[in-house]
N, C-alpha and C. Protein backbone atom coordinates (compact mmCIF):
# COMPACT_ATOMS: atom_id res chain seq x y z
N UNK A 1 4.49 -1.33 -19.50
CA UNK A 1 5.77 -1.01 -18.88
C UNK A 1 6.60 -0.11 -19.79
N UNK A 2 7.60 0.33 -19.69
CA UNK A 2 8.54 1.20 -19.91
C UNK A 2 9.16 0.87 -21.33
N UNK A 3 9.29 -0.42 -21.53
CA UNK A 3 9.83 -0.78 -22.66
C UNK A 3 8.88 -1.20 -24.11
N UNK A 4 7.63 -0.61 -23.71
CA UNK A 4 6.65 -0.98 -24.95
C UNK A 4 6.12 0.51 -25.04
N UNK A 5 6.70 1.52 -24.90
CA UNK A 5 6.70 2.89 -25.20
C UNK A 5 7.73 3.43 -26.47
N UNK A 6 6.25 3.92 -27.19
CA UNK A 6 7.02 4.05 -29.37
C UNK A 6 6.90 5.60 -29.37
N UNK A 7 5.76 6.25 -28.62
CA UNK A 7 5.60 7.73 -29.34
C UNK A 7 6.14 8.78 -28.94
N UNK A 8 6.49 9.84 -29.64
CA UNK A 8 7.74 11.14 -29.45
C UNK A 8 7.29 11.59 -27.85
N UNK A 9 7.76 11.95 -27.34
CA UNK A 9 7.79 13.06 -26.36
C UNK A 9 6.84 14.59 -26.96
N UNK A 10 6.12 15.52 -26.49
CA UNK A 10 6.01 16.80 -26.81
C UNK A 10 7.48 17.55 -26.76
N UNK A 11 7.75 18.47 -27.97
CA UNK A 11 8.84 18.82 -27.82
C UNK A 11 8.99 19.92 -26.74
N UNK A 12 7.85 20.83 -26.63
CA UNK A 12 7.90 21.89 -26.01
C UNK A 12 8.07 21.54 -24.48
N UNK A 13 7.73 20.19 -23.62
CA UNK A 13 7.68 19.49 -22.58
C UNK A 13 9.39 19.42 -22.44
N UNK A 14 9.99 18.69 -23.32
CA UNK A 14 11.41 18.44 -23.45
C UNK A 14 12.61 19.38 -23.18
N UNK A 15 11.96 20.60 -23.35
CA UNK A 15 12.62 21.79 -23.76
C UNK A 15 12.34 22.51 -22.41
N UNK A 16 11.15 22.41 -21.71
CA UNK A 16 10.92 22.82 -20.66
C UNK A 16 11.97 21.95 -19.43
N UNK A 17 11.95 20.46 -19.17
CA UNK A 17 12.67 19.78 -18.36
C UNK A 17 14.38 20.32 -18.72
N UNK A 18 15.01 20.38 -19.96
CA UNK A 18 16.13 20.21 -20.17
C UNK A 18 16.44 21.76 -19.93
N UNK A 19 16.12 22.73 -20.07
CA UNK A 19 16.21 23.99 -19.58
C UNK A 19 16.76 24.13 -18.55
N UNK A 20 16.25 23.52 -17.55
CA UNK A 20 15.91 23.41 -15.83
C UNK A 20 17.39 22.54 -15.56
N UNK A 21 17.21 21.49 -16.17
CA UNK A 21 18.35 20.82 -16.18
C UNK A 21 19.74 21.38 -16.25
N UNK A 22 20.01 22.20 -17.37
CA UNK A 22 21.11 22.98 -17.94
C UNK A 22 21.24 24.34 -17.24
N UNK A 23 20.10 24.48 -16.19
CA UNK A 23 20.60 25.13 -15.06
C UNK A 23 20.50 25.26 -13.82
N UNK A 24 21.07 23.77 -12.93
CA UNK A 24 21.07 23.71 -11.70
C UNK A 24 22.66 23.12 -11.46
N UNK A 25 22.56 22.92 -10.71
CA UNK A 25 23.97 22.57 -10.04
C UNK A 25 23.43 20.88 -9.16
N UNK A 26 24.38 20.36 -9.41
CA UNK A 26 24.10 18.29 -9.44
C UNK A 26 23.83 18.24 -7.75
N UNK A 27 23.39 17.57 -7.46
CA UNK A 27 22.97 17.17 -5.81
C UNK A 27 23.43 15.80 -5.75
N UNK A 28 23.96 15.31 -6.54
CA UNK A 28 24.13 14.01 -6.08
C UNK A 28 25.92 13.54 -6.91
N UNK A 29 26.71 14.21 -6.31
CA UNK A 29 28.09 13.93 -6.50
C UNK A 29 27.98 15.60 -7.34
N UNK A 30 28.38 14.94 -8.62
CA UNK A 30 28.66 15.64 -9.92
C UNK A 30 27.53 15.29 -10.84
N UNK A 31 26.52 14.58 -10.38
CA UNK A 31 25.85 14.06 -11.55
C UNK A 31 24.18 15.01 -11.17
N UNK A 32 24.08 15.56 -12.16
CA UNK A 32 22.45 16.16 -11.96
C UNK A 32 21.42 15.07 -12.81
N UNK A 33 20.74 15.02 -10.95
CA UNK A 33 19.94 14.27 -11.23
C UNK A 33 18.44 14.66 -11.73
N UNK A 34 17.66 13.98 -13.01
CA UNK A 34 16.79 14.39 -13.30
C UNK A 34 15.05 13.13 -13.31
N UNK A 35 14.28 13.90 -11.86
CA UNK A 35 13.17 13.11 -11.78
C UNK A 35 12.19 13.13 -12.49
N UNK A 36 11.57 12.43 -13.21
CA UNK A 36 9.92 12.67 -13.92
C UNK A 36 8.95 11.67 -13.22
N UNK A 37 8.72 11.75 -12.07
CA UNK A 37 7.88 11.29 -10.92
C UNK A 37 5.78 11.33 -11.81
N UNK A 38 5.13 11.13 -10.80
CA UNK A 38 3.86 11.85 -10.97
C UNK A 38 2.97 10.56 -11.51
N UNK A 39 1.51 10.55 -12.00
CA UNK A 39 0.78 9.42 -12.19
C UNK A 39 0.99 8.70 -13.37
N UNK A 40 0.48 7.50 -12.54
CA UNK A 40 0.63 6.04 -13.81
C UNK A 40 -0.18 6.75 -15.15
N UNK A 41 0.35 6.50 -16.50
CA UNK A 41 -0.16 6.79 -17.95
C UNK A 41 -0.31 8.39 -17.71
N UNK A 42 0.74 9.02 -16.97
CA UNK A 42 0.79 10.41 -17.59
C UNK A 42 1.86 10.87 -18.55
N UNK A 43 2.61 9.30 -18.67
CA UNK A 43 3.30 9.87 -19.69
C UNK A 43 4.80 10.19 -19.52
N UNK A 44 5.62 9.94 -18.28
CA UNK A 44 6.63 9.77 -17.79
C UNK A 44 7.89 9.07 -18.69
N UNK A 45 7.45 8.14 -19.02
CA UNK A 45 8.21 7.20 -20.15
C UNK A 45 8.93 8.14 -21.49
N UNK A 46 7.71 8.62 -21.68
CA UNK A 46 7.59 9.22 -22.56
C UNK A 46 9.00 10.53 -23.25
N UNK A 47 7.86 11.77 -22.11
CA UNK A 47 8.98 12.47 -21.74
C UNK A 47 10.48 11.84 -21.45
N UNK A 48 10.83 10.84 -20.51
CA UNK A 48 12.00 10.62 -20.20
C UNK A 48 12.91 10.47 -21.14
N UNK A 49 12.45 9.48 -22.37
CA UNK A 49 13.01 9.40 -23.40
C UNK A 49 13.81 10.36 -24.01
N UNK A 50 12.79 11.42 -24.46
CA UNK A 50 13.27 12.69 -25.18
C UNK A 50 14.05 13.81 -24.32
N UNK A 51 13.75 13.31 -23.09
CA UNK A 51 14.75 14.46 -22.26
C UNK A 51 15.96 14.21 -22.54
N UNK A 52 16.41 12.29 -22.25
CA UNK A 52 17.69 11.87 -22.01
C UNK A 52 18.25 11.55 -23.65
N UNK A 53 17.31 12.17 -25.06
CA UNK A 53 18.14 11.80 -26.06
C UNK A 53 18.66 13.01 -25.98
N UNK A 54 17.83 14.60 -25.80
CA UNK A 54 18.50 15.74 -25.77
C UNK A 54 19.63 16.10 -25.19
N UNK A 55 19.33 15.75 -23.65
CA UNK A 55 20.81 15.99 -22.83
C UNK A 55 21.91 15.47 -23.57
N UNK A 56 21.68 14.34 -24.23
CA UNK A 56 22.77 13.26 -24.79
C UNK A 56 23.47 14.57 -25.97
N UNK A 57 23.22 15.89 -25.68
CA UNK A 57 23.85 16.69 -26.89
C UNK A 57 24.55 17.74 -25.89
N UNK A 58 24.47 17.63 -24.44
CA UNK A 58 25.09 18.02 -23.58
C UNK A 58 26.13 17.61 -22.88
N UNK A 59 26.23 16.24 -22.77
CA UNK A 59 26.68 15.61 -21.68
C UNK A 59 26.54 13.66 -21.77
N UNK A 60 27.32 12.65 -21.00
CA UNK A 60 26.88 11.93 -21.01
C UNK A 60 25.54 11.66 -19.95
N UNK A 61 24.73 10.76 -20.30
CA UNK A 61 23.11 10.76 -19.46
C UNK A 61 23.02 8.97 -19.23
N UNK A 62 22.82 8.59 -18.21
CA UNK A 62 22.05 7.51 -17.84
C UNK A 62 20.42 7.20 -17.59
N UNK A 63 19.92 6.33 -17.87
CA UNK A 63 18.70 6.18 -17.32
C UNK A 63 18.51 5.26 -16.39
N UNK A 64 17.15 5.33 -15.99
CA UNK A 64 16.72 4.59 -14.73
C UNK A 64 15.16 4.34 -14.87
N UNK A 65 14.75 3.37 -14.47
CA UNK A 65 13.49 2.88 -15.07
C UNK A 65 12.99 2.22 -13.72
N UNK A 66 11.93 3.48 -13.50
CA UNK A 66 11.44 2.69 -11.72
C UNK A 66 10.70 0.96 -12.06
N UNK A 67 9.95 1.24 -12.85
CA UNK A 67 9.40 -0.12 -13.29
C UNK A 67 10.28 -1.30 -12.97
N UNK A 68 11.45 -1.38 -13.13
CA UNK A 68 12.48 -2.70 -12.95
C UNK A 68 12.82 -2.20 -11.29
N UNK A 69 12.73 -1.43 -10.57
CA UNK A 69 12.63 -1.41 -9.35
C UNK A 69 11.96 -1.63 -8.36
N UNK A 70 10.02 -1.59 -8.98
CA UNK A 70 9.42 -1.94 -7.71
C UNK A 70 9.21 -3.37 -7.46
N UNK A 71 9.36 -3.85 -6.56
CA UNK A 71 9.21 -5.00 -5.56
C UNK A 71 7.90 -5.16 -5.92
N UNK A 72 7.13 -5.34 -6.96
CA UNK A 72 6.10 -5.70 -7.40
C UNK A 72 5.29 -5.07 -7.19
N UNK A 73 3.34 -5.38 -7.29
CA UNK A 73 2.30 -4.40 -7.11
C UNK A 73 2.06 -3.88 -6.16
N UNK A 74 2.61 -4.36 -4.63
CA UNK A 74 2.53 -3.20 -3.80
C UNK A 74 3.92 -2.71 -3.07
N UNK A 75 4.74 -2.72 -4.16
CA UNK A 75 5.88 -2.19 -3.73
C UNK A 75 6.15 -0.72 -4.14
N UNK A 76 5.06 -0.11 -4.34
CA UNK A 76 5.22 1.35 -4.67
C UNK A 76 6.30 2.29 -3.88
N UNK A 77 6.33 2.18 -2.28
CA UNK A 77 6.52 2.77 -0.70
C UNK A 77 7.62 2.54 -0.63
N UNK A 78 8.13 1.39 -1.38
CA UNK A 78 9.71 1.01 -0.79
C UNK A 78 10.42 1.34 -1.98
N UNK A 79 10.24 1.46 -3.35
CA UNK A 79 10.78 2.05 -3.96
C UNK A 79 11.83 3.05 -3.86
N UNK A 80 11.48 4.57 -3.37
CA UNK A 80 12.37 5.79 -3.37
C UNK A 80 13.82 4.50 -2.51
N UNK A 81 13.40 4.15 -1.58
CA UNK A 81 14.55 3.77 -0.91
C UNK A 81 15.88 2.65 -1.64
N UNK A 82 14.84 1.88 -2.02
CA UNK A 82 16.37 0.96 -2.99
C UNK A 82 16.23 2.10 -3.87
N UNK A 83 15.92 2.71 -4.45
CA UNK A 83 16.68 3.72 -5.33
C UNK A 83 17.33 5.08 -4.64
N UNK A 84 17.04 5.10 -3.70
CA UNK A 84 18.41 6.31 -3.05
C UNK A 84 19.76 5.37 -2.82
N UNK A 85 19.38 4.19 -2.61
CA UNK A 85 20.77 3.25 -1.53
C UNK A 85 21.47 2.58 -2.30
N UNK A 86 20.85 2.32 -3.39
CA UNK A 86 21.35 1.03 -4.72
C UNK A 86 21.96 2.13 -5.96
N UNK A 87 21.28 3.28 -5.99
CA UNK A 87 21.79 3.96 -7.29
C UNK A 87 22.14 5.34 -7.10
N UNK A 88 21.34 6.34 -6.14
CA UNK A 88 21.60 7.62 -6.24
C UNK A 88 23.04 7.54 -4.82
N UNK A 89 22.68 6.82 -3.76
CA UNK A 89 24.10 6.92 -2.92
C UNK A 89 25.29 6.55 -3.51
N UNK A 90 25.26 5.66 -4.47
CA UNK A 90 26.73 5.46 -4.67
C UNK A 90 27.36 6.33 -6.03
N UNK A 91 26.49 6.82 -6.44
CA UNK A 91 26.77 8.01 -7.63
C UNK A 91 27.22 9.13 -7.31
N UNK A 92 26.65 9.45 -6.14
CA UNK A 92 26.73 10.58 -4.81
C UNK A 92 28.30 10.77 -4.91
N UNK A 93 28.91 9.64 -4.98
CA UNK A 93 30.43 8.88 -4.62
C UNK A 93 31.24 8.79 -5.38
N UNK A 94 30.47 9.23 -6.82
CA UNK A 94 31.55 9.01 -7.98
C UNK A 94 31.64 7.19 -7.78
N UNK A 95 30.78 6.47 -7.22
CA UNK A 95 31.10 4.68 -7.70
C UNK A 95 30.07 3.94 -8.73
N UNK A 96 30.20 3.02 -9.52
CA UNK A 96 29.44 2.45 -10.04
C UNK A 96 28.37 2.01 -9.50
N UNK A 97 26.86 2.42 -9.70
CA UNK A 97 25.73 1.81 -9.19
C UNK A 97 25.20 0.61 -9.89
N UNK A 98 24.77 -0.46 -9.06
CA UNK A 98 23.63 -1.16 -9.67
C UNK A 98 22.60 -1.49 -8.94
N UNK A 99 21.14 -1.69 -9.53
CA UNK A 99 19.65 -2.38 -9.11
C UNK A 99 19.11 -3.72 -8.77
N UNK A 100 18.71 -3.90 -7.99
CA UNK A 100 18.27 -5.22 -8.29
C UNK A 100 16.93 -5.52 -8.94
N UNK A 101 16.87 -5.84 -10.22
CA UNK A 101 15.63 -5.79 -11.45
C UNK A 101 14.40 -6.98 -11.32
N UNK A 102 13.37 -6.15 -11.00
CA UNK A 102 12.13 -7.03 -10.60
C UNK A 102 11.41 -7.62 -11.79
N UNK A 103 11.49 -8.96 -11.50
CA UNK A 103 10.66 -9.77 -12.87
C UNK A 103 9.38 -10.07 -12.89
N UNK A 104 8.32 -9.07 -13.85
CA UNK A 104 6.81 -9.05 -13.13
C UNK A 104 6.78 -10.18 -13.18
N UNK A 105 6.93 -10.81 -14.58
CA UNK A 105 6.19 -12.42 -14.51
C UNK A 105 6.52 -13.13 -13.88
N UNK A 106 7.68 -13.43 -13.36
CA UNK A 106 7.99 -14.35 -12.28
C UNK A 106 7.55 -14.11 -11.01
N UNK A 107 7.29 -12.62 -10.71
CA UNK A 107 7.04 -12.25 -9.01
C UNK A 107 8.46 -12.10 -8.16
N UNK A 108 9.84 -12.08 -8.32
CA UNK A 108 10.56 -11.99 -8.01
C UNK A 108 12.10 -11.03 -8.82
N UNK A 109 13.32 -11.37 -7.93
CA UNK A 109 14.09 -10.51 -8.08
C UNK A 109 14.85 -11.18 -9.71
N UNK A 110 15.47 -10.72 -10.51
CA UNK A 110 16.00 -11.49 -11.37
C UNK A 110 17.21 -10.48 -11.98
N UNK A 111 18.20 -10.90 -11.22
CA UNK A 111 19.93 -9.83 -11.56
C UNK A 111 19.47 -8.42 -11.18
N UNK A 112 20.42 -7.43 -12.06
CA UNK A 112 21.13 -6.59 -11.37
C UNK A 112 20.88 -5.67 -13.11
N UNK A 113 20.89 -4.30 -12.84
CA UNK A 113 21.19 -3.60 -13.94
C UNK A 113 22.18 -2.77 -12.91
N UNK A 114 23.02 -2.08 -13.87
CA UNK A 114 24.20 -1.32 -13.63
C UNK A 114 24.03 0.26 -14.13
N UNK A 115 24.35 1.32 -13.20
CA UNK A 115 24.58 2.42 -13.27
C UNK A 115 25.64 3.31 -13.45
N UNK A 116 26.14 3.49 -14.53
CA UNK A 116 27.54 4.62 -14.33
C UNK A 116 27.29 5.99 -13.86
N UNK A 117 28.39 6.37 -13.20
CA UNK A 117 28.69 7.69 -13.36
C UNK A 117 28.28 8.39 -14.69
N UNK A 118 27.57 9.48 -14.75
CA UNK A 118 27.72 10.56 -16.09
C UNK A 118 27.19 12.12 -15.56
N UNK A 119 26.93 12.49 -16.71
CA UNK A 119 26.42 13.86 -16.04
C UNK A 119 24.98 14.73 -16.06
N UNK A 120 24.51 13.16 -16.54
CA UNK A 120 22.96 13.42 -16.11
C UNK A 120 22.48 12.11 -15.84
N UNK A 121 21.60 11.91 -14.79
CA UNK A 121 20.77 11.21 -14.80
C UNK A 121 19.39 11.13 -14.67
N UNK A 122 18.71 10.64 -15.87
CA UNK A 122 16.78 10.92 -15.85
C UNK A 122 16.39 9.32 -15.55
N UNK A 123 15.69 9.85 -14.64
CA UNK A 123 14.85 8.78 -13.52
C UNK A 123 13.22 8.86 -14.00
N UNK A 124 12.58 7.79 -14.26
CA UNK A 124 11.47 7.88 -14.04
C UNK A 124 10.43 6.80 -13.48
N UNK A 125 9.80 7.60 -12.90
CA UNK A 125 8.33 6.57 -12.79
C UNK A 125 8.03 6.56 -10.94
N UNK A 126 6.48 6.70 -10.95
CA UNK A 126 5.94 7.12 -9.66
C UNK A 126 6.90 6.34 -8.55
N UNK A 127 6.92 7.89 -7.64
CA UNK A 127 7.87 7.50 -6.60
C UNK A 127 9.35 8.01 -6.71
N UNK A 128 9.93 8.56 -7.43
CA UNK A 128 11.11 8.22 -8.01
C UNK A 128 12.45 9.67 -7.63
N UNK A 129 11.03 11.03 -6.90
CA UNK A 129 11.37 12.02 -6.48
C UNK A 129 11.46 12.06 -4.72
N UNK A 130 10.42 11.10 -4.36
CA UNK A 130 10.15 11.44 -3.12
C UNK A 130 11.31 10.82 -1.89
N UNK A 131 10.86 11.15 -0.57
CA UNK A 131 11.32 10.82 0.02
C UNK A 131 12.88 10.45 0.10
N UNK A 132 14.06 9.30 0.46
CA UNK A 132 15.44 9.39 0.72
C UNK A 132 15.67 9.51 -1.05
N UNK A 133 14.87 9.73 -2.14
CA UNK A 133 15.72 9.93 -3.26
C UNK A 133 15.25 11.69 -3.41
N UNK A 134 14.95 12.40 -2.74
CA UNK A 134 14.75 13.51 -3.00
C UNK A 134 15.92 14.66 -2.74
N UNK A 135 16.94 14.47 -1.84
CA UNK A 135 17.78 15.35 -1.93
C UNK A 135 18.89 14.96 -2.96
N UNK A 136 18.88 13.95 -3.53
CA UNK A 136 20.04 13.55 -4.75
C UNK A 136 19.21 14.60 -5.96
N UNK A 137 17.82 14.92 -6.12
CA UNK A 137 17.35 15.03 -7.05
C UNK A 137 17.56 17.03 -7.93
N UNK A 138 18.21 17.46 -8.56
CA UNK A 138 18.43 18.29 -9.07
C UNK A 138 16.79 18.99 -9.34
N UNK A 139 16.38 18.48 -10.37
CA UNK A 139 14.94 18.81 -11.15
C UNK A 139 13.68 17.69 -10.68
N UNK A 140 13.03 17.87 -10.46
CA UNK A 140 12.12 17.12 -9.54
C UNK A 140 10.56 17.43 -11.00
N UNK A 141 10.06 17.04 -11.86
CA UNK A 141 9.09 16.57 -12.32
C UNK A 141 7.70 16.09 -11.94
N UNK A 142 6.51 16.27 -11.74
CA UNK A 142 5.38 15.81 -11.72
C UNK A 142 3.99 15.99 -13.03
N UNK A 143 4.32 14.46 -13.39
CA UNK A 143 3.32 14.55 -14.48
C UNK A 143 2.04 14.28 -14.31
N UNK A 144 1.06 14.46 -14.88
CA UNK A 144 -0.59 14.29 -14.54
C UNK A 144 -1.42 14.29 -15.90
N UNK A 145 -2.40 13.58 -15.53
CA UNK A 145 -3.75 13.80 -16.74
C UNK A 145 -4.95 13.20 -15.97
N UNK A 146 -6.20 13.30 -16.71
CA UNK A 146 -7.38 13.23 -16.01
C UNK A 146 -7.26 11.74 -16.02
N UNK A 147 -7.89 11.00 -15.08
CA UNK A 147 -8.08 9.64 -14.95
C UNK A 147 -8.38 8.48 -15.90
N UNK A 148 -9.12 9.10 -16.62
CA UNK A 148 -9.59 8.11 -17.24
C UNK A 148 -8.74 8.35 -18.72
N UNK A 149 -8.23 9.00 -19.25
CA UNK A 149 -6.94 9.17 -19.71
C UNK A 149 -6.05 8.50 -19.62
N UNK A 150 -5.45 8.81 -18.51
CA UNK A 150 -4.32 7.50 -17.63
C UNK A 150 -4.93 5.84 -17.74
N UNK A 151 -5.55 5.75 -16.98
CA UNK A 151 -6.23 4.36 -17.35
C UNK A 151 -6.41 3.78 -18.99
N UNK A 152 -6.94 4.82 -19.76
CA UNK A 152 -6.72 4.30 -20.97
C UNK A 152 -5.36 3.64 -21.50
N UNK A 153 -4.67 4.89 -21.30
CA UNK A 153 -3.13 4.79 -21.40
C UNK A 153 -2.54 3.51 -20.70
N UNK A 154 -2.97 3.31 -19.94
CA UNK A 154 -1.96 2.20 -18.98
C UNK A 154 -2.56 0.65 -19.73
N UNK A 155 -4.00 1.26 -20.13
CA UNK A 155 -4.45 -0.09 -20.44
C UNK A 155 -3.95 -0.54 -21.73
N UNK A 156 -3.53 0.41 -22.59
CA UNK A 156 -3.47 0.71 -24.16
C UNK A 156 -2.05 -0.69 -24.20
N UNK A 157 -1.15 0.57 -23.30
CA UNK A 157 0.25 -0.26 -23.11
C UNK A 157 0.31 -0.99 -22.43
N UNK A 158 -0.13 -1.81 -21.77
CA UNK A 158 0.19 -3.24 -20.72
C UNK A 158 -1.00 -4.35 -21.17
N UNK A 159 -2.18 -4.17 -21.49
CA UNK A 159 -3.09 -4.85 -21.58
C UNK A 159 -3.90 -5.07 -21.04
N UNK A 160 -4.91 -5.90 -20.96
CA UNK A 160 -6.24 -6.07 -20.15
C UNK A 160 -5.28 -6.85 -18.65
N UNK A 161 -4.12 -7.03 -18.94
CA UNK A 161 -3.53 -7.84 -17.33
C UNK A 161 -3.12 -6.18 -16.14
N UNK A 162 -3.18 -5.52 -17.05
CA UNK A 162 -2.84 -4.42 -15.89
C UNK A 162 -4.09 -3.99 -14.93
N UNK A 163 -5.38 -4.28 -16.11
CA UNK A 163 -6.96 -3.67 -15.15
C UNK A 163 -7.36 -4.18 -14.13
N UNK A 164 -6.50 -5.17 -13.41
CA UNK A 164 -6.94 -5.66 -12.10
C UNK A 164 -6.10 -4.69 -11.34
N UNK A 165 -5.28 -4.56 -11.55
CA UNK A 165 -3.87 -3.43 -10.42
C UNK A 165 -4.19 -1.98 -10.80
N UNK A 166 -4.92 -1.74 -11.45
CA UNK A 166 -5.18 -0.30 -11.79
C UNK A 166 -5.62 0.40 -10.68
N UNK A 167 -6.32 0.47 -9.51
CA UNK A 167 -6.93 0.78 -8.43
C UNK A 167 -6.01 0.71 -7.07
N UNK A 168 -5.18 -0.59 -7.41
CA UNK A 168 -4.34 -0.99 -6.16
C UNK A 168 -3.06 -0.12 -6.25
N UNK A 169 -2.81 0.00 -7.69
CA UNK A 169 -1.90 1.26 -7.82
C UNK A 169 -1.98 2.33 -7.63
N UNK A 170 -3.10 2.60 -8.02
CA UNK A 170 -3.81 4.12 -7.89
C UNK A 170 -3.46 4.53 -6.19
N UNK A 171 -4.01 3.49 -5.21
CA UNK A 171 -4.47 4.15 -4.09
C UNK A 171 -2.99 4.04 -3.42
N UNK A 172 -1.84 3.19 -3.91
CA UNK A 172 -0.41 3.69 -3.37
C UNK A 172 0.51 4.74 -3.80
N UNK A 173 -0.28 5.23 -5.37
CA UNK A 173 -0.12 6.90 -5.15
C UNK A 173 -0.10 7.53 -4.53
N UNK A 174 -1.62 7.72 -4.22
CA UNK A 174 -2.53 8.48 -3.46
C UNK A 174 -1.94 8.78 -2.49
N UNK A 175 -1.45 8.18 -1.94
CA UNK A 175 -0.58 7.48 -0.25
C UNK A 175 0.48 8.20 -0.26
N UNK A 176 1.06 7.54 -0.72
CA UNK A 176 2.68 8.65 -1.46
C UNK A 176 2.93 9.86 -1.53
N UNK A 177 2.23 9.94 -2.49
CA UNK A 177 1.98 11.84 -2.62
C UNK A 177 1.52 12.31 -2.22
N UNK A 178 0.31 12.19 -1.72
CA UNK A 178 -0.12 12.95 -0.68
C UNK A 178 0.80 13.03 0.67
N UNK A 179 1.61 12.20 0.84
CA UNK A 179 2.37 12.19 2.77
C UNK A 179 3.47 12.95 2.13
N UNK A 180 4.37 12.56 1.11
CA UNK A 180 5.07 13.22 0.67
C UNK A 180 5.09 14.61 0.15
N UNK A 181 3.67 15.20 -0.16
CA UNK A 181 3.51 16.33 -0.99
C UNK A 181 4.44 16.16 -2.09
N UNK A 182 4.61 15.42 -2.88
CA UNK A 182 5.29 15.44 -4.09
C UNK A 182 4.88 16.57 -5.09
N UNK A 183 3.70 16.67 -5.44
CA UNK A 183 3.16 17.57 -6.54
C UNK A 183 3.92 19.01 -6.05
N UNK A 184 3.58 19.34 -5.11
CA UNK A 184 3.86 20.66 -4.68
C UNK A 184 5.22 21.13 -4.41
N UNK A 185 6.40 20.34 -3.95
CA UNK A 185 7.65 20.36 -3.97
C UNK A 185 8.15 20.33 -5.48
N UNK A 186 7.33 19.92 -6.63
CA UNK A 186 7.90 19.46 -7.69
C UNK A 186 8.91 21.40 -8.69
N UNK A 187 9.47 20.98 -9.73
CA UNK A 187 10.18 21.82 -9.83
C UNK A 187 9.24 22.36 -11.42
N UNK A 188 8.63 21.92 -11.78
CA UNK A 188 7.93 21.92 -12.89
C UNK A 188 6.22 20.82 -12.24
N UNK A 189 5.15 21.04 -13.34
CA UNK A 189 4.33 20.49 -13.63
C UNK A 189 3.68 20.59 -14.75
N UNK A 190 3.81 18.94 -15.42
CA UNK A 190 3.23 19.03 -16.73
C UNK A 190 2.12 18.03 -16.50
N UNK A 191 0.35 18.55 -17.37
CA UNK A 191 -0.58 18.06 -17.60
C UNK A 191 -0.89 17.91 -18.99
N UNK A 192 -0.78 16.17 -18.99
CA UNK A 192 -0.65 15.52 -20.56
C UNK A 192 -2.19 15.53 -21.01
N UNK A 193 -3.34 16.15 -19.94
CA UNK A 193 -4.51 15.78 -20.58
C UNK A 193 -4.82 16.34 -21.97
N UNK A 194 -5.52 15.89 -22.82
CA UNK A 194 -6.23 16.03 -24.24
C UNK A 194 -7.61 16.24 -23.88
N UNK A 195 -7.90 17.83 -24.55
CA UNK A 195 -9.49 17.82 -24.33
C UNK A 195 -9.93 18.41 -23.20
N UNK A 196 -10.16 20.05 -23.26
CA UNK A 196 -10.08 20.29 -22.18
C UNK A 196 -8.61 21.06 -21.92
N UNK A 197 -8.25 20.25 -21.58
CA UNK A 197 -6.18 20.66 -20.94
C UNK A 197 -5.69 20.77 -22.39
N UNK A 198 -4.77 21.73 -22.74
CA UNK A 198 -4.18 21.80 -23.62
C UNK A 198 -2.66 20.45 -23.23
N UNK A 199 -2.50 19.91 -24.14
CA UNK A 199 -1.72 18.65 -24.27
C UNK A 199 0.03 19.33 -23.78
N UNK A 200 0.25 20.35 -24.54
CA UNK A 200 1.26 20.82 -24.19
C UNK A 200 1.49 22.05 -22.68
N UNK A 201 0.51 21.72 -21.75
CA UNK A 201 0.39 22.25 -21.05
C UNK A 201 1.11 22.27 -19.70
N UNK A 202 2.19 23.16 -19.44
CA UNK A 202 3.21 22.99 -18.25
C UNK A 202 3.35 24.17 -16.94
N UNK A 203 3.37 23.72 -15.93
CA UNK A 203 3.34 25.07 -14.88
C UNK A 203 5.00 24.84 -14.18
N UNK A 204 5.49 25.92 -14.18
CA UNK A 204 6.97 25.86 -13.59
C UNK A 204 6.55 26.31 -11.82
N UNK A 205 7.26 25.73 -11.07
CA UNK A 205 6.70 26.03 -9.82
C UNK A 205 7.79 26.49 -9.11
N UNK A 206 7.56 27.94 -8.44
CA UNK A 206 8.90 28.36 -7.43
C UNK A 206 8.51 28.25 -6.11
């Protein structure tokens, strides 16, 4: 999950999102919103981090961590929506947002995290561009790497308890993005693969 993530961001990745950032105009009130959407262990976390310490030399920045949003392992689908209705509509508004924060281990809902107003907000984690959260979204992100990459990655950070959901997740991607066309709407694309793909490797998309 989101909170057992230690290593830097690529800087040149950082520099690419915050660019983009520092020049659009906010879709969602006053606040430009910033998505890093795209597949499990590509690295989303990651990036997000270093985007939202940089902006933090711009502006004030909030984060958002889809992970405490989905309604568990097959709540991939319903995601975008409590996050357009719970956090990006009422920001829209200039009002205080909050989430309702999903507790894996328990299987249920457990409180509320809170959203301020600021003048950025970086969102991450699959799902997080598409659908009713997509017109709040300023910079729209899609990250990627080869599969078995990702899987390493996911396994590295969660443990041998994630390799049963690895597949069940996978295929509510699949689902997602593909109906959504996420990749292709995206405003950037970065591929974290090693080997092969150069690591720092990013396509800006018009």
């Amino acid at each position: 999950m989101w909170d057992r993530i230690t290593g830097p961001a690529d800087p040149l990745h950082v520099e690419a999102v915050v660019e983009l950032a520092l020049d659009v105009l906010p879709c969602c009130g006053d606040v430009a919103v910033v998505a890093i959407d795209g597949r499990s262990g590509a690295g989303k976390t990651t990036l997000a981090r270093g985007v939202a310490a940089e902006l933090a030399t711009y502006g004030t920045v909030e984060m958002v961590h889809m992970d405490a949003i989905y309604p568990g392992w097959d709540g991939l689908a319903e995601s975008s929506e409590i996050l357009a209705t719970r956090v990006l509509e009422p920001l829209s508004r200039a009002s205080p947002a909050a989430y309702p924060r999903w507790d894996w281990e328990e299987g249920g809902w457990d409180g509320s995290v809170t959203v301020r107003p600021a003048d950025f907000l970086v969102v991450e984690g699959c799902g997080c561009s598409v659908g009713p959260a997509r017109p709040f979204t300023s910079v729209a992100v899609f990250m990627e790497a080869e599969r078995e990459q990702r899987m390493h990655r996911g396994l590295t950070r969660d443990g041998e308890t994630y390799r049963p959901h690895w597949q069940r997740w996978a295929a509510q991607e699949e689902a997602v993005f593909a109906a959504d066309g996420t990749r292709a709407r995206a405003d950037l694309v970065i591929d974290t693969s090693t080997g092969g793909i150069p690591s720092a490797g990013w396509t800006p998309l018009t």
